[in-house]
N, C-alpha and C. Protein backbone atom coordinates (compact mmCIF):
# COMPACT_ATOMS: atom_id res chain seq x y z
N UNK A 1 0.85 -1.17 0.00
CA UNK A 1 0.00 0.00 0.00
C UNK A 1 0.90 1.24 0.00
N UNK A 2 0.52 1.98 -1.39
CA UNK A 2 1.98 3.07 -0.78
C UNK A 2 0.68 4.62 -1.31
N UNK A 3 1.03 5.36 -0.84
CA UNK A 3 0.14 6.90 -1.39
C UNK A 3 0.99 8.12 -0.99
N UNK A 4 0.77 8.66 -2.32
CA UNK A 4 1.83 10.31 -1.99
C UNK A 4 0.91 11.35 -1.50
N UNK A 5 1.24 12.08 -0.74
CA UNK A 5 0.37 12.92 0.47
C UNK A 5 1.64 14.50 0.34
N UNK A 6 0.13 15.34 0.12
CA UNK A 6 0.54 17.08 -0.43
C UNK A 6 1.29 16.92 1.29
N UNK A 7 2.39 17.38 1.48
CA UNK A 7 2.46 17.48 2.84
C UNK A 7 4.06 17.54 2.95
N UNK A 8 4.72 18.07 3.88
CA UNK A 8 6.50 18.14 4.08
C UNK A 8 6.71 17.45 5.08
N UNK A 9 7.40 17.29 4.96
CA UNK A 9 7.97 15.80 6.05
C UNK A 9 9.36 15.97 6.72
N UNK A 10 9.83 16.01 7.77
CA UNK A 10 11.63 16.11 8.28
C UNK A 10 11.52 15.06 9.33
N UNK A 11 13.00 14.31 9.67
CA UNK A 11 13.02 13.43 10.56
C UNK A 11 13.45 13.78 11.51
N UNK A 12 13.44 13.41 12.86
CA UNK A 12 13.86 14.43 13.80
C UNK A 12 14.20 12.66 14.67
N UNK A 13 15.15 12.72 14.93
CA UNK A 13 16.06 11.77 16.07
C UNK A 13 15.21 10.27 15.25
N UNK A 14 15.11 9.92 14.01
CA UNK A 14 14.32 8.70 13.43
C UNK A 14 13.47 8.93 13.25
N UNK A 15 12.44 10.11 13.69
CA UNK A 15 10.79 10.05 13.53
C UNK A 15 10.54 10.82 12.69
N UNK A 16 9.32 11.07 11.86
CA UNK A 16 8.84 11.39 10.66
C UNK A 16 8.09 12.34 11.54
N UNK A 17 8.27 13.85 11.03
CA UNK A 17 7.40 14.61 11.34
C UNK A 17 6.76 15.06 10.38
N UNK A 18 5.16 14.91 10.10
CA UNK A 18 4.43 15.00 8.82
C UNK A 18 4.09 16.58 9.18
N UNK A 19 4.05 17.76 7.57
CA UNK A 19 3.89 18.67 8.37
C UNK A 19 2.54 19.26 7.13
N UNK A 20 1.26 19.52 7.69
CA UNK A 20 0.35 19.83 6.56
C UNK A 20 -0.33 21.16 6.30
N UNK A 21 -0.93 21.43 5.56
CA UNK A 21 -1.55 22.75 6.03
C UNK A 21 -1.77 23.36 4.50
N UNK A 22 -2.23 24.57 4.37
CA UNK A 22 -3.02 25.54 3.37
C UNK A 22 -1.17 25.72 2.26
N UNK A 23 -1.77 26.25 1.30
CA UNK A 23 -0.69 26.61 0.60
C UNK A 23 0.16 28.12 1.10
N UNK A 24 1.15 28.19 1.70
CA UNK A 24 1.87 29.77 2.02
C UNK A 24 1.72 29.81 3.21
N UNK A 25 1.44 28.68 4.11
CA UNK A 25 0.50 28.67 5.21
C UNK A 25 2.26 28.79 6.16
N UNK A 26 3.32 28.18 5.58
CA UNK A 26 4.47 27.88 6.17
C UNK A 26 5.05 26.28 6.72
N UNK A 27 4.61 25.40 5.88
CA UNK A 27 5.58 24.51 6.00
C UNK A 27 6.67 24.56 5.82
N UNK A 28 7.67 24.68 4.57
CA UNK A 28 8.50 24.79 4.07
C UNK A 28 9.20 25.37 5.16
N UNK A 29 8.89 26.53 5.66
CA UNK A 29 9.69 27.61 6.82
C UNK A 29 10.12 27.05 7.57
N UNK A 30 8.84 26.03 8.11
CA UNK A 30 9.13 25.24 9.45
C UNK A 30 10.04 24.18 9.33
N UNK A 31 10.03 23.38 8.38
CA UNK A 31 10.64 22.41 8.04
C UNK A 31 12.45 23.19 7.65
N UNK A 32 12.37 23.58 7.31
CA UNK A 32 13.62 24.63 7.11
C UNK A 32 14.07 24.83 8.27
N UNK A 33 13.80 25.39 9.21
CA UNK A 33 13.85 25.77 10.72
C UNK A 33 14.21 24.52 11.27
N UNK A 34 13.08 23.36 11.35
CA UNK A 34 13.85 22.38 11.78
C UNK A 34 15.30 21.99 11.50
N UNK A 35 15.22 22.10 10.29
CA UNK A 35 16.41 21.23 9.61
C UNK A 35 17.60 22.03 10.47
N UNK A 36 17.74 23.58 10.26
CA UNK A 36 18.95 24.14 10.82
C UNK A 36 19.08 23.70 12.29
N UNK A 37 18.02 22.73 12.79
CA UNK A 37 17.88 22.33 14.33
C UNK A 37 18.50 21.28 14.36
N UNK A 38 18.53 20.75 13.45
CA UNK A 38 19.38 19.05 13.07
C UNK A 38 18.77 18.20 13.01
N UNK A 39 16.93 18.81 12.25
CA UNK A 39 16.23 17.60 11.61
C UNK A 39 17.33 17.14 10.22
N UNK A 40 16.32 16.08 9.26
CA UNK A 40 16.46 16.18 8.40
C UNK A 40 15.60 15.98 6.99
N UNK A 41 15.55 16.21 5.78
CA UNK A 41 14.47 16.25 4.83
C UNK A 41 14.20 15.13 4.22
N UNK A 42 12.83 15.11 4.42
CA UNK A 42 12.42 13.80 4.19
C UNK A 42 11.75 14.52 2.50
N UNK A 43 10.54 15.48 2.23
CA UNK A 43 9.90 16.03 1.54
C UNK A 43 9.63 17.02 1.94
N UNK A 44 9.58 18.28 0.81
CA UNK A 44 8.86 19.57 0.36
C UNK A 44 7.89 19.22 -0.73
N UNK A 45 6.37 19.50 0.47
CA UNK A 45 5.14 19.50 -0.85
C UNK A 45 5.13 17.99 -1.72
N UNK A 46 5.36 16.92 -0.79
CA UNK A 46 4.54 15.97 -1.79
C UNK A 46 5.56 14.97 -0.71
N UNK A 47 5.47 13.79 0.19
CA UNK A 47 5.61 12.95 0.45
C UNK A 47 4.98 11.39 -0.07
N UNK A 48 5.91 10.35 -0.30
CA UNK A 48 5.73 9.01 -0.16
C UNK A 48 5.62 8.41 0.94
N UNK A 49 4.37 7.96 0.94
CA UNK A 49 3.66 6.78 2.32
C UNK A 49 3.55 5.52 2.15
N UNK A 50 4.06 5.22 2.62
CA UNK A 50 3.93 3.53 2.48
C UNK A 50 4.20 2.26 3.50
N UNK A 51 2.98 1.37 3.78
CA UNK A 51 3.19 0.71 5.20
C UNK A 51 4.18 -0.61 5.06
N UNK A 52 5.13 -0.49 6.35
CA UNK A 52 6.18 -1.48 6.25
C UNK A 52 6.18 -1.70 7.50
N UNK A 53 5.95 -3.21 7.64
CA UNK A 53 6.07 -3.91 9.11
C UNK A 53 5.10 -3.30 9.84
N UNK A 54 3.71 -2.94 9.74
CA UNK A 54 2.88 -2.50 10.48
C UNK A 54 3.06 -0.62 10.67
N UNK A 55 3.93 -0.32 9.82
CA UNK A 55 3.98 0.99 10.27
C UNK A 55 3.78 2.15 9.11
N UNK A 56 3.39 3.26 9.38
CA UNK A 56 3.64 4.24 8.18
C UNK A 56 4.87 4.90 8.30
N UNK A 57 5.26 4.71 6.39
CA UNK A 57 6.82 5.01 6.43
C UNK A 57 6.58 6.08 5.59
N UNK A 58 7.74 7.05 5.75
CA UNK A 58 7.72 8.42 4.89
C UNK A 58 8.80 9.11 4.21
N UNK A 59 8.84 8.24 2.50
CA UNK A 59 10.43 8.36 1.97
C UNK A 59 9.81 9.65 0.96
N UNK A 60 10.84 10.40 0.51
CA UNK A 60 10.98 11.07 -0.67
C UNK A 60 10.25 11.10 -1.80
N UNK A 61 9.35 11.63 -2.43
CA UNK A 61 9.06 11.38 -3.85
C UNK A 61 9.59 11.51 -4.45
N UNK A 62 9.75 10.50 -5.39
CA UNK A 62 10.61 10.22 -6.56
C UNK A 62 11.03 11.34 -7.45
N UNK A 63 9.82 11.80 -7.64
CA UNK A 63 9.93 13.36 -8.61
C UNK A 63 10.65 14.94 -8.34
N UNK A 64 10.65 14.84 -6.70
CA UNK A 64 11.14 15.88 -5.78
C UNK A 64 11.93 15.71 -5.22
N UNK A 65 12.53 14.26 -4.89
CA UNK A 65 13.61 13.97 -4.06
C UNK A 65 14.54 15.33 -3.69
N UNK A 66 14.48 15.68 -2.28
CA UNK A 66 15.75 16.37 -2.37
C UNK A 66 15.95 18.01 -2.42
N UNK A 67 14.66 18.22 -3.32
CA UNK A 67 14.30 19.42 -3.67
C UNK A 67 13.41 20.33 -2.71
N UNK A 68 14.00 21.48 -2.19
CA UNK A 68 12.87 22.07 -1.18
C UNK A 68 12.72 23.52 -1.62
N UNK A 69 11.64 24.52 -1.42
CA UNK A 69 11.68 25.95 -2.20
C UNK A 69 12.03 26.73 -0.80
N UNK A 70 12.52 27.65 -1.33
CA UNK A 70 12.75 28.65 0.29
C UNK A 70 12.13 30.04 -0.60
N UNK A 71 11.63 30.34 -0.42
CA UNK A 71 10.54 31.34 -0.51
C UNK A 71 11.51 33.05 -0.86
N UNK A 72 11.26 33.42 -2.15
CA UNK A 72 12.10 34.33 -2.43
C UNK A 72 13.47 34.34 -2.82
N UNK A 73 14.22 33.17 -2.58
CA UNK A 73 15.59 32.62 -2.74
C UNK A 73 15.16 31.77 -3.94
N UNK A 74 14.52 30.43 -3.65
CA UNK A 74 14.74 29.68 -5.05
C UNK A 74 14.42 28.29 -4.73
N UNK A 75 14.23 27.41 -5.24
CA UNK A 75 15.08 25.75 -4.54
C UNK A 75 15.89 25.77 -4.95
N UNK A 76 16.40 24.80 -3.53
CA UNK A 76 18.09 24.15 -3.47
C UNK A 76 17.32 22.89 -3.14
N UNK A 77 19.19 22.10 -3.60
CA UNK A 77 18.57 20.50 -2.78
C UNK A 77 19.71 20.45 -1.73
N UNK A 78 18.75 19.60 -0.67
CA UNK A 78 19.29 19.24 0.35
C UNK A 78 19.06 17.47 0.32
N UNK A 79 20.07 16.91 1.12
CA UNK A 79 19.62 15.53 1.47
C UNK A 79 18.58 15.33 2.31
N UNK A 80 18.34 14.28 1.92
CA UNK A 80 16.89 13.32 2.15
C UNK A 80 16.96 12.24 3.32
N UNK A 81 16.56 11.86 3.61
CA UNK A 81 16.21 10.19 4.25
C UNK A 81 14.41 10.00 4.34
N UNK A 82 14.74 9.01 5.44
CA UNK A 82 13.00 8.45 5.04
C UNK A 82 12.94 8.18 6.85
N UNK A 83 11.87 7.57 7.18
CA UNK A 83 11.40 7.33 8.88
C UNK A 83 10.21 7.12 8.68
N UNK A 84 9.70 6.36 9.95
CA UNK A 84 8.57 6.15 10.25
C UNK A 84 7.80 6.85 10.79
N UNK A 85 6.39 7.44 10.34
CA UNK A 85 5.64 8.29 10.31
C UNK A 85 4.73 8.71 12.16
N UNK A 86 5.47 9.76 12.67
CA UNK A 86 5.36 9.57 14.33
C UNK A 86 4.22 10.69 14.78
N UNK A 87 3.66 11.83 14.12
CA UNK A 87 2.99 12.59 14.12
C UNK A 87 3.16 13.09 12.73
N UNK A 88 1.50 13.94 13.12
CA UNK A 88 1.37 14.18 11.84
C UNK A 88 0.80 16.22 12.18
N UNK A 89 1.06 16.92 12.18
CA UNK A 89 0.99 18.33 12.31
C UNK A 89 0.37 19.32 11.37
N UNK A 90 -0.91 19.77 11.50
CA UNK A 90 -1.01 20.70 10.27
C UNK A 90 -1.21 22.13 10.91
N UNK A 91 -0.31 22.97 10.31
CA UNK A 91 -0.48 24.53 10.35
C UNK A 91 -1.38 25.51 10.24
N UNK A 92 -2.11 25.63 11.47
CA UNK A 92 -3.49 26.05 11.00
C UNK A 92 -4.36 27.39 11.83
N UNK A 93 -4.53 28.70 11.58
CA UNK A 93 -4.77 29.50 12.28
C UNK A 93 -5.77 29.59 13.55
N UNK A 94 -6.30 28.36 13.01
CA UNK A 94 -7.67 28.12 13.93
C UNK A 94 -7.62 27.29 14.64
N UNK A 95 -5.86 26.73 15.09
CA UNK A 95 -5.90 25.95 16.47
C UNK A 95 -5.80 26.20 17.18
N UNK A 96 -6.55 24.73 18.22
CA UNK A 96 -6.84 25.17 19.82
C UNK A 96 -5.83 26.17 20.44
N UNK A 97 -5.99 26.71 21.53
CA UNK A 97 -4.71 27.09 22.85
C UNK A 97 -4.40 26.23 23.15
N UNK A 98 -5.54 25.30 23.87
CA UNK A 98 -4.98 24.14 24.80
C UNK A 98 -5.52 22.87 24.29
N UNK A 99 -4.56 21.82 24.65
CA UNK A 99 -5.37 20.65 24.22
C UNK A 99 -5.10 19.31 25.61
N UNK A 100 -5.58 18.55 25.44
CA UNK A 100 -4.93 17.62 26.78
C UNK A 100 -4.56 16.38 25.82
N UNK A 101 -5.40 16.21 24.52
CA UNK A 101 -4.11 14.89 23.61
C UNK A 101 -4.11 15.56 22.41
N UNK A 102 -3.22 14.31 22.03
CA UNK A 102 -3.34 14.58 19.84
C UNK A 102 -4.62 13.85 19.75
N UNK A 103 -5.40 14.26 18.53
CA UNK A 103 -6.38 13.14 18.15
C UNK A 103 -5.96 12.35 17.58
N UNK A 104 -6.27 11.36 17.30
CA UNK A 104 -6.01 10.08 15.98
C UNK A 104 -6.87 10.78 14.56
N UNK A 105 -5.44 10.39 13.86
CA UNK A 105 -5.65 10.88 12.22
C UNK A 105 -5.62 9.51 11.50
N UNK A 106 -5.96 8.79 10.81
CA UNK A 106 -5.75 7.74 9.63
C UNK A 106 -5.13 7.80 8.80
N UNK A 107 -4.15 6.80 8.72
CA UNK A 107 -3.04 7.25 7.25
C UNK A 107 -2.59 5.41 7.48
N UNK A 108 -3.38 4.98 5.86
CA UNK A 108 -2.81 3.71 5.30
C UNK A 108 -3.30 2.71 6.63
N UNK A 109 -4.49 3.26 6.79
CA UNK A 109 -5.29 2.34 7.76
C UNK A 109 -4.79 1.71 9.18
N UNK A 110 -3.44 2.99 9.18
CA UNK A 110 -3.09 2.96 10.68
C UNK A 110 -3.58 4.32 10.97
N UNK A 111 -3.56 4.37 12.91
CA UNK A 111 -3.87 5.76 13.54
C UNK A 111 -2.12 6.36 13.92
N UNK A 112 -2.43 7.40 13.74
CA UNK A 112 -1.39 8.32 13.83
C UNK A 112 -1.43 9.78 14.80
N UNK A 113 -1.17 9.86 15.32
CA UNK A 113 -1.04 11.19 16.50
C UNK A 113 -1.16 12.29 15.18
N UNK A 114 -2.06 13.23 15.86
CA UNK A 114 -2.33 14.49 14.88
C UNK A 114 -2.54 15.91 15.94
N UNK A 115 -2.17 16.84 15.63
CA UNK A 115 -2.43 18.13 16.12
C UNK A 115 -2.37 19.23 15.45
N UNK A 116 -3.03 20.53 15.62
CA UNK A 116 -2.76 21.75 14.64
C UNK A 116 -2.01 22.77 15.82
N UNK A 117 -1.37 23.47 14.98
CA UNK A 117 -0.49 24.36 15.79
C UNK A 117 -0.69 25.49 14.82
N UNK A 118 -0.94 26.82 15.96
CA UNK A 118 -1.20 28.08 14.94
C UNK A 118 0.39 28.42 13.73
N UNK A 119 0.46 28.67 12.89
CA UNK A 119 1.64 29.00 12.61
C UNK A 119 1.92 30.27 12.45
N UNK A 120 1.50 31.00 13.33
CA UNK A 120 2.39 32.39 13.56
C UNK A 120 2.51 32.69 15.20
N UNK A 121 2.42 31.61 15.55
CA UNK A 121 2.97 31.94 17.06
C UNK A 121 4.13 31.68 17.24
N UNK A 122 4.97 31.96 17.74
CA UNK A 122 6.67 31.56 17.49
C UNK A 122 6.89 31.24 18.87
N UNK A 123 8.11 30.11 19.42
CA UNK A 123 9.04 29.66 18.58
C UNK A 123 8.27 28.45 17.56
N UNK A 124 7.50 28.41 16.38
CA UNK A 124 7.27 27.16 15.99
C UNK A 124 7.82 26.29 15.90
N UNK A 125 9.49 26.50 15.28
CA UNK A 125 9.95 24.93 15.51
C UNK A 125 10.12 24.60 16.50
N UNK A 126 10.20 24.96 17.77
CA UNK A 126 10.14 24.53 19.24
C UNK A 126 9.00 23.97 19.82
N UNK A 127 8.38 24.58 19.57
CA UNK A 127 7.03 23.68 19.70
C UNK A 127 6.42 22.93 18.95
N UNK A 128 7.17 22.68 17.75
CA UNK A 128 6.65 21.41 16.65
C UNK A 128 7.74 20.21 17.66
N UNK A 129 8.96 20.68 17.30
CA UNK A 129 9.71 19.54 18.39
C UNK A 129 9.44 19.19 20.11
N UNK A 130 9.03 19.60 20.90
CA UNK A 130 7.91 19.56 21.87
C UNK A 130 6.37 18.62 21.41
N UNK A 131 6.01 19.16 20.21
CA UNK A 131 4.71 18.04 20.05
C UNK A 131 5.35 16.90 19.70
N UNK A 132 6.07 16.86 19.14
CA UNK A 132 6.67 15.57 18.78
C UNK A 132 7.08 14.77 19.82
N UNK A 133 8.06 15.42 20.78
CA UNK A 133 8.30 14.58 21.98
C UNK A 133 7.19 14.37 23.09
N UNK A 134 6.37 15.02 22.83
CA UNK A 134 5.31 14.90 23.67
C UNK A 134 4.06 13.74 23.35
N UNK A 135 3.56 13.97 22.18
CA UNK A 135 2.81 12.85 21.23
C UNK A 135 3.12 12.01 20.76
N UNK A 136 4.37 12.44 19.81
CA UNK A 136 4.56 11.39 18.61
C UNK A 136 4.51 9.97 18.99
N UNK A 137 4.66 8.87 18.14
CA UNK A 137 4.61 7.75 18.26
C UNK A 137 6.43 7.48 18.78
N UNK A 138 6.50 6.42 19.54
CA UNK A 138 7.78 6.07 19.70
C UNK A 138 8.65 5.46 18.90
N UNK A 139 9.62 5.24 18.35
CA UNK A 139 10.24 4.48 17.57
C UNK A 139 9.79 2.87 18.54
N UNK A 140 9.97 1.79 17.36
CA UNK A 140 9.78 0.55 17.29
C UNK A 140 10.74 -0.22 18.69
């Protein structure tokens, strides 16, 4: 079962942080941000999903591998890897303040930790890495 999903993706210590949201909304930024944190790029704008050993995995699309846009500059490529899919995050003006869990999202007929985080409250990548350690799924 494999499906490509509009969405940016960085790995952060093995885990797949799925990152979703409106177009201009600021993935790319965030994922960028991570990376100078010592994530690394999985996808800009179009991830590969696909379940292996019970899990959702999240490699590169073939077509983009590599390729990320930085907004006003241009794309560059950066390296890639792949991970198993540990949260899933979409950027969204209309999220909660507070929450007490992630909900369960569906992806490839597993559940997956999901949350929205406003994206103009800053530090975002600090608090994308915080949801992650806080929610995400654990490595295997």
């Amino acid at each position: 079962m494999r499906e490509v999903r509009q969405a940016g993706a960085v790995a952060i210590r093995g885990r797949c942080l799925l990152i979703e949201g409106e177009p201009g909304c600021g993935k790319s930024s965030l994922a960028l941000a991570l990376i100078d944190r010592g994530a690394e790029l999985i996808g800009d704008d179009g991830v590969t999903l696909q379940l292996l050993g019970g899990r959702v995995h999240a490699t590169p699309p073939p077509n983009t591998a590599g390729l990320i846009e930085i907004r006003n500059v241009g794309i560059v490529t950066l390296p890639t890897t792949e991970a198993p899919v540990a949260l899933v995050l979409r950027l969204d003006q209309q999220a909660p303040r507070h929450i007490e869990m992630a909900e369960p999202l569906e992806l490839l007929g597993q559940r997956i930790p999901f949350l929205r985080l406003h994206p103009a409250m800053w530090p975002l990548p600090l608090r994308a890495e915080w949801a992650l350690e806080k929610y995400g799924l654990a490595l295997p």
